[in-house]
C-alpha atoms as a PDB file:
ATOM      1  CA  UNK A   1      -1.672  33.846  62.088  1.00  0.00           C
ATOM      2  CA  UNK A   2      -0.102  35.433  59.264  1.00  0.00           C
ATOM      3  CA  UNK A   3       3.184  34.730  57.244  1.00  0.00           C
ATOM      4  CA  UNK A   4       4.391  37.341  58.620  1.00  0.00           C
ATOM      5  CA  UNK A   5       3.318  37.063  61.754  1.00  0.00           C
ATOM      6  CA  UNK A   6       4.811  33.886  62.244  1.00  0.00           C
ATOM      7  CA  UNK A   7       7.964  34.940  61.167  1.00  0.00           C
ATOM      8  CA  UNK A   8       7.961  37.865  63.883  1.00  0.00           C
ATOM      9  CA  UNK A   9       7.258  35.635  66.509  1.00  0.00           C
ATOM     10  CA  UNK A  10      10.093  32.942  65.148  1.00  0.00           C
ATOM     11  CA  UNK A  11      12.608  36.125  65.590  1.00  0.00           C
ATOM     12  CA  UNK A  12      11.503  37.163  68.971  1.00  0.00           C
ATOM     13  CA  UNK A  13      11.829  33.332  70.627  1.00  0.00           C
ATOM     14  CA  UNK A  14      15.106  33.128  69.397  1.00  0.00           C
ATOM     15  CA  UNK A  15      15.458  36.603  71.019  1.00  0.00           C
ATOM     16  CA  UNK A  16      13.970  38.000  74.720  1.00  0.00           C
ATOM     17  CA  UNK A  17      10.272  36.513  74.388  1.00  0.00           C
ATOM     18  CA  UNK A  18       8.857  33.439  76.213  1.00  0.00           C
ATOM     19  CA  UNK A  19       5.972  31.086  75.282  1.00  0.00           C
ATOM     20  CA  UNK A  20       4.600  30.287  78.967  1.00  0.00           C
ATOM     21  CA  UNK A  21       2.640  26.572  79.137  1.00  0.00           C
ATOM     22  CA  UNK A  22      -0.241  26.378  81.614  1.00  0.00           C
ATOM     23  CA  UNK A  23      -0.587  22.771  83.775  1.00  0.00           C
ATOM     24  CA  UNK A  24      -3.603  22.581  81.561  1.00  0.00           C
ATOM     25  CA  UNK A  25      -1.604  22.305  78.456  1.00  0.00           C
ATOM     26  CA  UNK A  26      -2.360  27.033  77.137  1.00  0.00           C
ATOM     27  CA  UNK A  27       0.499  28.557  75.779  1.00  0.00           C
ATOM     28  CA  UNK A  28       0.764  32.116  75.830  1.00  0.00           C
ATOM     29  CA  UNK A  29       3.439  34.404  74.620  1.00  0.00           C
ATOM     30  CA  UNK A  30       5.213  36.648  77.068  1.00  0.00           C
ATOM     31  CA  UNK A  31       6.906  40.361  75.957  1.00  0.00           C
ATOM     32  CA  UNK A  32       9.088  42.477  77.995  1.00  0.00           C
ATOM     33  CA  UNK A  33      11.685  45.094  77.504  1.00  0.00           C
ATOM     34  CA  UNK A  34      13.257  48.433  78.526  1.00  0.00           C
ATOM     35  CA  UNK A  35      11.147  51.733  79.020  1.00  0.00           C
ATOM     36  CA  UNK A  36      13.510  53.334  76.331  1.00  0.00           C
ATOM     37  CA  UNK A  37      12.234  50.339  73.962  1.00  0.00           C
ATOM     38  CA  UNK A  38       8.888  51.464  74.006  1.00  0.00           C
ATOM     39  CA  UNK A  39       8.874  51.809  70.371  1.00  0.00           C
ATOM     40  CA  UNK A  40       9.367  48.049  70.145  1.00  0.00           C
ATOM     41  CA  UNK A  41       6.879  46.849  72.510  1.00  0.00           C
ATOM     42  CA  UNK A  42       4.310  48.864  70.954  1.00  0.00           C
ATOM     43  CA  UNK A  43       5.277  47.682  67.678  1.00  0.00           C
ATOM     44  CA  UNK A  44       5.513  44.199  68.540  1.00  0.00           C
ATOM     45  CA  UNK A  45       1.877  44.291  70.186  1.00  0.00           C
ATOM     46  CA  UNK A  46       0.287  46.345  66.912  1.00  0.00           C
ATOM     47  CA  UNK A  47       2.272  43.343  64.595  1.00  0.00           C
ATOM     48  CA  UNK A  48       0.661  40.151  66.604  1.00  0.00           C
ATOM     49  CA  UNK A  49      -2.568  42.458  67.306  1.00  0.00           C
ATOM     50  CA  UNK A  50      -4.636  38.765  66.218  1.00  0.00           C
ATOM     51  CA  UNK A  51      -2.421  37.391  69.365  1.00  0.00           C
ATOM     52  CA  UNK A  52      -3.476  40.580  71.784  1.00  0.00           C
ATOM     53  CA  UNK A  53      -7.393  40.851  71.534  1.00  0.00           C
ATOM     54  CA  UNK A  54      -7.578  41.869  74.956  1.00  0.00           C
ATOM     55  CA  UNK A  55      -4.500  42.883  76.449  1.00  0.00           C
ATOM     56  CA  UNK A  56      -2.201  46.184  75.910  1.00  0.00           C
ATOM     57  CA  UNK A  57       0.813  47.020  76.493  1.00  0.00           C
ATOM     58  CA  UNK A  58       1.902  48.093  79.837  1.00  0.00           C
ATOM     59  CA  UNK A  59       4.363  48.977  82.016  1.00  0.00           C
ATOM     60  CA  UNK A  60       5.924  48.431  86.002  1.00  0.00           C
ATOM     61  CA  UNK A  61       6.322  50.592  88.674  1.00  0.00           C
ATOM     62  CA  UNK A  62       9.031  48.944  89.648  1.00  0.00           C
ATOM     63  CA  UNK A  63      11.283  48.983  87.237  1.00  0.00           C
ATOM     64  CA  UNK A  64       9.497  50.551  84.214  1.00  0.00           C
ATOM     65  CA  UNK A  65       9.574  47.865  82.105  1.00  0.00           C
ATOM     66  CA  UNK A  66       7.243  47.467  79.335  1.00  0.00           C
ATOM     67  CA  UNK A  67       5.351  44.343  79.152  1.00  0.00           C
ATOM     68  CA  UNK A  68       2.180  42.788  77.592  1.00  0.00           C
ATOM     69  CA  UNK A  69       1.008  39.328  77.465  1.00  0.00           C
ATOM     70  CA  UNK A  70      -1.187  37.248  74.750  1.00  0.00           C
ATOM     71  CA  UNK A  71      -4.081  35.364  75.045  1.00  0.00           C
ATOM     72  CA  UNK A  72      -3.932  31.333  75.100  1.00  0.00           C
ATOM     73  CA  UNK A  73      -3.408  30.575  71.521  1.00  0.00           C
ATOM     74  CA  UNK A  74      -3.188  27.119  69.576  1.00  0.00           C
ATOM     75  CA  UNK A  75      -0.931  28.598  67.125  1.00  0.00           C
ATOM     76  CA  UNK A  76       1.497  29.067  69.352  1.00  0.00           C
ATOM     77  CA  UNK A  77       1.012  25.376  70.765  1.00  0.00           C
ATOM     78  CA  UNK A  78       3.449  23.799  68.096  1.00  0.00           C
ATOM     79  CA  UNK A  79       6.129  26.441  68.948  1.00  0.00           C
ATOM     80  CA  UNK A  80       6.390  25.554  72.297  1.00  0.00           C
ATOM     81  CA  UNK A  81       6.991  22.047  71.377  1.00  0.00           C
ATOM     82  CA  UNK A  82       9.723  22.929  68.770  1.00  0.00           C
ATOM     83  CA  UNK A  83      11.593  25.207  71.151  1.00  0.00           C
ATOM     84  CA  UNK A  84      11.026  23.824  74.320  1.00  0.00           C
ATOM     85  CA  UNK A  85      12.250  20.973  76.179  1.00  0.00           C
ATOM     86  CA  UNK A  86      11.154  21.217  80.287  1.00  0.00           C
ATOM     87  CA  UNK A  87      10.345  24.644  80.008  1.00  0.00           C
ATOM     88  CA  UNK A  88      14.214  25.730  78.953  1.00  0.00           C
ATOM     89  CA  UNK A  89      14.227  27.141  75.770  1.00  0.00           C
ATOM     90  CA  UNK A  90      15.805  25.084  72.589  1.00  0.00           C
ATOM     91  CA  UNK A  91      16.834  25.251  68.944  1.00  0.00           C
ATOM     92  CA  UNK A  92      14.919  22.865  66.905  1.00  0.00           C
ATOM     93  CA  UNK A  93      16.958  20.478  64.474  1.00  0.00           C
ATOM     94  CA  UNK A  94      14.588  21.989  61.854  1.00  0.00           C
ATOM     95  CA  UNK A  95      15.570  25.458  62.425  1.00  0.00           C
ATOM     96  CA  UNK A  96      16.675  26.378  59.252  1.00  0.00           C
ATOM     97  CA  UNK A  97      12.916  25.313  57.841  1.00  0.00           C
ATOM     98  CA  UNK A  98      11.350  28.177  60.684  1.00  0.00           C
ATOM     99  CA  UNK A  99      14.145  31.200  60.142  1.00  0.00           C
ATOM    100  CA  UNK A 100      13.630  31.773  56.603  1.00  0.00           C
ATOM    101  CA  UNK A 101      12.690  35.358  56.539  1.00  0.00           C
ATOM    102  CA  UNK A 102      15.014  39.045  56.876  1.00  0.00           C
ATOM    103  CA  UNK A 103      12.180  40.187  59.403  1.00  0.00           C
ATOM    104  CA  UNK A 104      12.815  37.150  61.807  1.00  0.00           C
ATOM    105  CA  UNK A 105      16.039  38.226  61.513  1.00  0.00           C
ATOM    106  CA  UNK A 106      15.621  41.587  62.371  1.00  0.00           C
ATOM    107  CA  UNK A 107      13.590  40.905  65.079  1.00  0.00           C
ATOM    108  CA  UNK A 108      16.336  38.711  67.057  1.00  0.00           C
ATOM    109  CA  UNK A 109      18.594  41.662  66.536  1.00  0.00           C
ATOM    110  CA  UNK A 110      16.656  43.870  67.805  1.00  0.00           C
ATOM    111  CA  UNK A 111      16.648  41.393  70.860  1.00  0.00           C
ATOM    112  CA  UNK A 112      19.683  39.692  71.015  1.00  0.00           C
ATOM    113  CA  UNK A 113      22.524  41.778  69.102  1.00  0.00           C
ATOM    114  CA  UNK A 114      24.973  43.992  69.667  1.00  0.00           C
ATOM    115  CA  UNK A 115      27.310  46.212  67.747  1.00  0.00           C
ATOM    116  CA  UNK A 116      31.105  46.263  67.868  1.00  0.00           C
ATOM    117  CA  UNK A 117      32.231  49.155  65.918  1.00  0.00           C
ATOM    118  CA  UNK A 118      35.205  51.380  66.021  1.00  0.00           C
ATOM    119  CA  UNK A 119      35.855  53.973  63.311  1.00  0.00           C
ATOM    120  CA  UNK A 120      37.885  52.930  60.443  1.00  0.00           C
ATOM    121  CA  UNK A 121      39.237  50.369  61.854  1.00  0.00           C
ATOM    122  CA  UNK A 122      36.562  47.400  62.617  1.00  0.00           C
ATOM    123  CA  UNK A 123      32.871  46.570  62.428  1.00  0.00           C
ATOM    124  CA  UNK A 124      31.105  43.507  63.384  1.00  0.00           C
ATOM    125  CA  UNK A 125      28.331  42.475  65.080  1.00  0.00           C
ATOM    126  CA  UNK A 126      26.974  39.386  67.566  1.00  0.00           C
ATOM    127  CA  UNK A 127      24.078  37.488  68.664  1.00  0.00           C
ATOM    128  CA  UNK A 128      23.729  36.646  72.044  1.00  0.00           C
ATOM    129  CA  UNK A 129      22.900  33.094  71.974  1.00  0.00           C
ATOM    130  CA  UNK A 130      23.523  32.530  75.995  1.00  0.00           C
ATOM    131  CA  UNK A 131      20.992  29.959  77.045  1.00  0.00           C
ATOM    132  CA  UNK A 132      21.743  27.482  74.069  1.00  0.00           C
ATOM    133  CA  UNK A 133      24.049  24.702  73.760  1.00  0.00           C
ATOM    134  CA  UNK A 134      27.919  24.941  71.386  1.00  0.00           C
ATOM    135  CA  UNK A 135      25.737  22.326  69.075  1.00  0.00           C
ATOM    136  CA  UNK A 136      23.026  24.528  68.892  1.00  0.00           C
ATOM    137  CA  UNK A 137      24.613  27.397  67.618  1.00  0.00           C
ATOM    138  CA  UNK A 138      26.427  25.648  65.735  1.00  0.00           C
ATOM    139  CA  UNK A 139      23.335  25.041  64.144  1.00  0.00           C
ATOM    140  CA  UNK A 140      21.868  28.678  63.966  1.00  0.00           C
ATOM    141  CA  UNK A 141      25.346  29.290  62.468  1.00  0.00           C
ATOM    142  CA  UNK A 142      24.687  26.805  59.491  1.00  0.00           C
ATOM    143  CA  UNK A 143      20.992  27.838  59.545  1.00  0.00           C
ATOM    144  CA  UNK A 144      22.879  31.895  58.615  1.00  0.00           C
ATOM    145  CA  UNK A 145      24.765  30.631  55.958  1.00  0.00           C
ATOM    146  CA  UNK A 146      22.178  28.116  54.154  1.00  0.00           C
ATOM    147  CA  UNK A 147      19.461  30.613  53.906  1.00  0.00           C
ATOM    148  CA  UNK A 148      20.841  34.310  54.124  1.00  0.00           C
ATOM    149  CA  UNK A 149      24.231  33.846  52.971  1.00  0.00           C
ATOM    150  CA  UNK A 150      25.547  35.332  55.924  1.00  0.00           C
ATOM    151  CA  UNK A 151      28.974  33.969  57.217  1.00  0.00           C
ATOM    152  CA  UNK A 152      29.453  33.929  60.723  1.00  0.00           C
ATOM    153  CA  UNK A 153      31.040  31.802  63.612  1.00  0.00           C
ATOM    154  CA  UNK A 154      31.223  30.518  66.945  1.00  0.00           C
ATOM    155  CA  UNK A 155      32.624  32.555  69.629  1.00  0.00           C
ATOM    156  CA  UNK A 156      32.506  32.327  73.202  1.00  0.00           C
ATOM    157  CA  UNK A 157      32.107  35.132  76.027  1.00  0.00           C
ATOM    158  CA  UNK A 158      32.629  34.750  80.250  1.00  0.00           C
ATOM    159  CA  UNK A 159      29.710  35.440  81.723  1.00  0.00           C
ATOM    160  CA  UNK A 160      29.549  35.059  85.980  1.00  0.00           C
ATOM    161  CA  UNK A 161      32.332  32.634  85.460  1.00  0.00           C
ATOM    162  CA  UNK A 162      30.830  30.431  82.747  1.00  0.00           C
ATOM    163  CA  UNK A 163      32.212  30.842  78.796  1.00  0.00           C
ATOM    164  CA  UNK A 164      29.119  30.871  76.708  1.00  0.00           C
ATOM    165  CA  UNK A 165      28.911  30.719  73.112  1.00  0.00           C
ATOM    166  CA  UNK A 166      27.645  33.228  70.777  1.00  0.00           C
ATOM    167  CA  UNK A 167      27.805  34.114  67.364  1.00  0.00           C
ATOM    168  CA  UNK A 168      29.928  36.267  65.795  1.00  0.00           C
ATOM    169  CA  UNK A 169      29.521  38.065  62.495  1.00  0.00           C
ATOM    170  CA  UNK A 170      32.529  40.049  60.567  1.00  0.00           C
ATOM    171  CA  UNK A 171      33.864  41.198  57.640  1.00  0.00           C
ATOM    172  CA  UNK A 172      33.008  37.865  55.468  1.00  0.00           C
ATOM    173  CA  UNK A 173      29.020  38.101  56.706  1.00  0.00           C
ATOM    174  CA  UNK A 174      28.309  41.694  57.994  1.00  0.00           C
ATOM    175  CA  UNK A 175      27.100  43.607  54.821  1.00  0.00           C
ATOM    176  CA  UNK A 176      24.943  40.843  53.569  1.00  0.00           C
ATOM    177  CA  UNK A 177      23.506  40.563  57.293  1.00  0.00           C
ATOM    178  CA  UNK A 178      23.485  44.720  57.542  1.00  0.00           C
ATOM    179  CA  UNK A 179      21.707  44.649  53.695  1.00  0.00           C
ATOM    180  CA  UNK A 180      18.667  42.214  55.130  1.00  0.00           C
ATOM    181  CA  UNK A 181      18.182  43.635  58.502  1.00  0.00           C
ATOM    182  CA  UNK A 182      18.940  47.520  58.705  1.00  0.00           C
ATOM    183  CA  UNK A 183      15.087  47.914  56.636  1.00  0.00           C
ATOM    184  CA  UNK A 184      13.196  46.990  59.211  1.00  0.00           C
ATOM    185  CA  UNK A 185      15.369  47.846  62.195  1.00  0.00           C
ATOM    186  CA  UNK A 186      13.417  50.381  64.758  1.00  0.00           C
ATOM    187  CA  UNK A 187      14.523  54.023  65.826  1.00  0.00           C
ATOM    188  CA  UNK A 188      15.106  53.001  69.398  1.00  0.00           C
ATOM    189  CA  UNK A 189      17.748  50.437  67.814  1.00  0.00           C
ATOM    190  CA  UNK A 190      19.021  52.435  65.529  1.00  0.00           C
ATOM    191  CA  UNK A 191      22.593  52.821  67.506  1.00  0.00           C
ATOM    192  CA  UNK A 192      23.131  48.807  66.577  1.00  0.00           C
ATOM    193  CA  UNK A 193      23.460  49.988  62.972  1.00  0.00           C
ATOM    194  CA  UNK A 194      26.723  51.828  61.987  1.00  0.00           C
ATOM    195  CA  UNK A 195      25.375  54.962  60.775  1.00  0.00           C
ATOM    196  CA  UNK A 196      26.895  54.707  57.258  1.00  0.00           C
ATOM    197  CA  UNK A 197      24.360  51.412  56.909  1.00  0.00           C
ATOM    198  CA  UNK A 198      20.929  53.057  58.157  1.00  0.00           C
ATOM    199  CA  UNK A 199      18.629  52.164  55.690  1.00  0.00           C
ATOM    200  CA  UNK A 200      15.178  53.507  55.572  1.00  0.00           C
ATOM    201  CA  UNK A 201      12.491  51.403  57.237  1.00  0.00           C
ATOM    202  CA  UNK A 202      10.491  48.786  55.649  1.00  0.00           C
ATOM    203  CA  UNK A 203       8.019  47.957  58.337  1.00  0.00           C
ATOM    204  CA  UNK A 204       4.199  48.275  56.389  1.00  0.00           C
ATOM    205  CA  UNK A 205       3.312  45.144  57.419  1.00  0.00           C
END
């Protein structure tokens, strides 16, 4: 597995992906998303091909999702240890040693963020951090700061009934978090951008 490679997959577990364990001990990683995120699937699959010797991408009848699956791999043994306790997904204490690079950034936007945007008047943007504990965003929130420079901070969201935390990034962290990501942010996520930030894309990997 490449640098890169590894950094790609780092972004995606924090994001929508899931490294699946086998009672004999396999890990595999799992993709899904949207039929109008094609694009990313696709990309995704032709990034990690080393990951996806046999399998393509493909997608349900049911619901026209887009979905491939890669082989049993050893390299992605240690990640499932780091960011998985029982099968629920975790952040590691090490975290900010693992999201070092823009493109693992990117790549958990393109997953997990959103855009809040109204003209002239605000911009800002969150991560949807759900399924993880107040310390361990707390942590991602550091993890931001220490190795991006990107400010950002904790805030919380009702969801069926339950307030979850998230993180939020404004005015103090948005450009420097706009200025690493929007380069290798995909066409079919384009609308997360503000369109006075689109960059053009960096993604010759």
């Amino acid at each position: 597995m490449t640098e890169t490679q590894h950094d790609i997959i780092i972004g995606t577990i924090l994001g929508d992906s899931y490294i699946s364990r086998s009672q004999s001990g396999k890990t595999h990683i799992e993709i899904k998303q949207a039929d109008r995120y094609k694009e990313y699937v696709f990309w995704l699959y032709h990034s990690l091909k080393k990951l996806f010797p046999v399998s393509i991408p493909r997608q349900r009848k049911d619901n026209q999702q887009w979905y491939v699956n890669s082989s049993f791999s050893d390299e992605l043994n240690m990640l499932h240890k780091l960011f998985y306790v029982n099968r629920k997904k975790v952040i590691p204490r090490n975290i900010d040693k693992l999201l070092t690079s823009p493109i693992s950034l990117a790549v958990w936007f393109m997953d997990d963020g959103t855009l809040d945007y109204r003209v002239k008047d605000h911009c800002a943007f969150h991560l949807c951090t759900n399924c993880f504990t107040k310390v361990e965003v707390r942590r991602l929130i550091k993890t931001l700061d220490s190795n991006f420079g990107i400010i950002a901070s904790l805030h919380y969201t009702l969801c069926r009934g339950k307030r979850h935390a998230r993180i939020y990034i404004g005015a103090k962290g948005r450009d420097q978090f706009i200025k690493l990501v929007s380069p290798y942010v995909l066409e079919c996520f384009k609308y997360k951008l503000p369109k006075l930030y689109l960059a053009p894309q960096r993604l010759n990997l």
